[in-house]
Protein backbone atom coordinates (compact mmCIF):
# COMPACT_ATOMS: atom_id res chain seq x y z
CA UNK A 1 -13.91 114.89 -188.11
CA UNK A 2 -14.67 117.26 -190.68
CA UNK A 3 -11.30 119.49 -190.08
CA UNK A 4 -8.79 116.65 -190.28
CA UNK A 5 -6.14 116.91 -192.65
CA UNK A 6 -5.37 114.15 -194.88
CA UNK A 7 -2.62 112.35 -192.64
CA UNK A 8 -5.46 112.56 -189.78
CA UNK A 9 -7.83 111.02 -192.31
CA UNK A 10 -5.70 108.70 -193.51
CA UNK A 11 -4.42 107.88 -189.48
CA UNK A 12 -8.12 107.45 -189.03
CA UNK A 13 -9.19 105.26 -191.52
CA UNK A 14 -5.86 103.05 -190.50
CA UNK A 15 -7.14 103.08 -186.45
CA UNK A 16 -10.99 102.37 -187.79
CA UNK A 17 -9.89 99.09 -190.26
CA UNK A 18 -11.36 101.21 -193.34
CA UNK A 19 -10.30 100.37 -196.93
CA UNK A 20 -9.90 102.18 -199.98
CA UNK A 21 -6.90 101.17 -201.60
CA UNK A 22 -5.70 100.67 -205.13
CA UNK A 23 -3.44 97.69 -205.16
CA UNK A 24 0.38 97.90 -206.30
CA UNK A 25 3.15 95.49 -206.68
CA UNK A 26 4.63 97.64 -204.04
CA UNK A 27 2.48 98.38 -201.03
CA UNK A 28 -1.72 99.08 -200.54
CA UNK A 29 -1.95 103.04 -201.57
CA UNK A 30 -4.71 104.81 -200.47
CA UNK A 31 -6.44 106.03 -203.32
CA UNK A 32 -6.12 109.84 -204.36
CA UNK A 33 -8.98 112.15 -205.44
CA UNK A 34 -7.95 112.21 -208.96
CA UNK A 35 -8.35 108.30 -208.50
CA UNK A 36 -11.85 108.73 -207.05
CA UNK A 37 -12.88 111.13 -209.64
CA UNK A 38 -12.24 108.41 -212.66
CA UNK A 39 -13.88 105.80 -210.51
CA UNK A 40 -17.17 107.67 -209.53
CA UNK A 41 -16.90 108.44 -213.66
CA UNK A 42 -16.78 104.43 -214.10
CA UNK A 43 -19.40 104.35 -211.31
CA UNK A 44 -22.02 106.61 -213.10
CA UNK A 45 -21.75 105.34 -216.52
CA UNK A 46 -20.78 101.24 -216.67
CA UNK A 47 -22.13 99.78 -213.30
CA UNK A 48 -25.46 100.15 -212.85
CA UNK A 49 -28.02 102.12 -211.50
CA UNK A 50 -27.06 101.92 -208.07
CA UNK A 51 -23.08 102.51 -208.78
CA UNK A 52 -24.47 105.97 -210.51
CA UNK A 53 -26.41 107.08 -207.35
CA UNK A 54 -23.41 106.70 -205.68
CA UNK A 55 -21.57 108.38 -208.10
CA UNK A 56 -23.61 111.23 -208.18
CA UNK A 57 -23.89 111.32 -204.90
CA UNK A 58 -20.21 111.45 -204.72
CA UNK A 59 -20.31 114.50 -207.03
CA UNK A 60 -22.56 116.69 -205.47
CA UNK A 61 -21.16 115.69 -201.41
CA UNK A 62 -18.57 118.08 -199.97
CA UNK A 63 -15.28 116.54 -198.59
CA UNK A 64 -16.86 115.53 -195.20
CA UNK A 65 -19.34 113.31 -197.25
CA UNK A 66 -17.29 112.38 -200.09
CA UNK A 67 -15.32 110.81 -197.64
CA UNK A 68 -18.05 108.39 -195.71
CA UNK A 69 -19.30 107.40 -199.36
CA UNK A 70 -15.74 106.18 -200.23
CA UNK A 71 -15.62 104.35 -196.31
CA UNK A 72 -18.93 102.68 -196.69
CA UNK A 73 -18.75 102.25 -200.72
CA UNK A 74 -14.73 101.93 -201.07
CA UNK A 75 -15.08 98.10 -202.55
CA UNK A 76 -16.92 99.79 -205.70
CA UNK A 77 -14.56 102.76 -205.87
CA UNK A 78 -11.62 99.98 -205.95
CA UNK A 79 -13.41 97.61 -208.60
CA UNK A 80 -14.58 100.54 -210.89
CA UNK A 81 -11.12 102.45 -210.77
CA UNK A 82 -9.49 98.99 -211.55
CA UNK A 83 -11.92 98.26 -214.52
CA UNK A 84 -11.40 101.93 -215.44
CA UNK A 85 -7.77 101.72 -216.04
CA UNK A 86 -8.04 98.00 -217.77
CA UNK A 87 -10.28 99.28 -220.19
CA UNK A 88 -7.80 102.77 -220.58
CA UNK A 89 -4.75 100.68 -221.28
């Protein structure tokens, strides 16, 4: 699984019922790494201790295990990137 590319990922996650999406008014968008990245910064400083394990975590995983953090943890990535960009606007 390691050498997918990101349609294969995103194929994958699709097949396997994962989640991590940022809602729209248009369509469920999987959420980019750029996306992530703010919400693992939301995660490490505003949600609790266990929110910045998994943020730091998240830093220090490569791709591989960035990835299964955002699978089994994508309902915090999705609540801290939406409180992130309420409290930006």
């Amino acid at each position: 699984m390691s050498d997918l590319n990101m349609n294969e990922f995103l194929a994958h996650m699709q097949a396997s019922g994962l989640r991590t999406f940022v809602i729209t008014d248009e369509e469920d968008v999987p959420m980019t790494d750029a996306q992530l990245h703010e919400a693992a910064g939301y995660l490490e400083t505003r949600m609790g201790g266990f929110a910045n394990a998994i943020a730091l975590a998240y830093y220090r995983a490569d791709g591989d295990n960035q990835r299964k953090l955002v699978a089994a943890f994508g309902d915090l990535f999705e609540r801290a990137y939406t409180m992130w960009h309420e409290d930006k606007e």
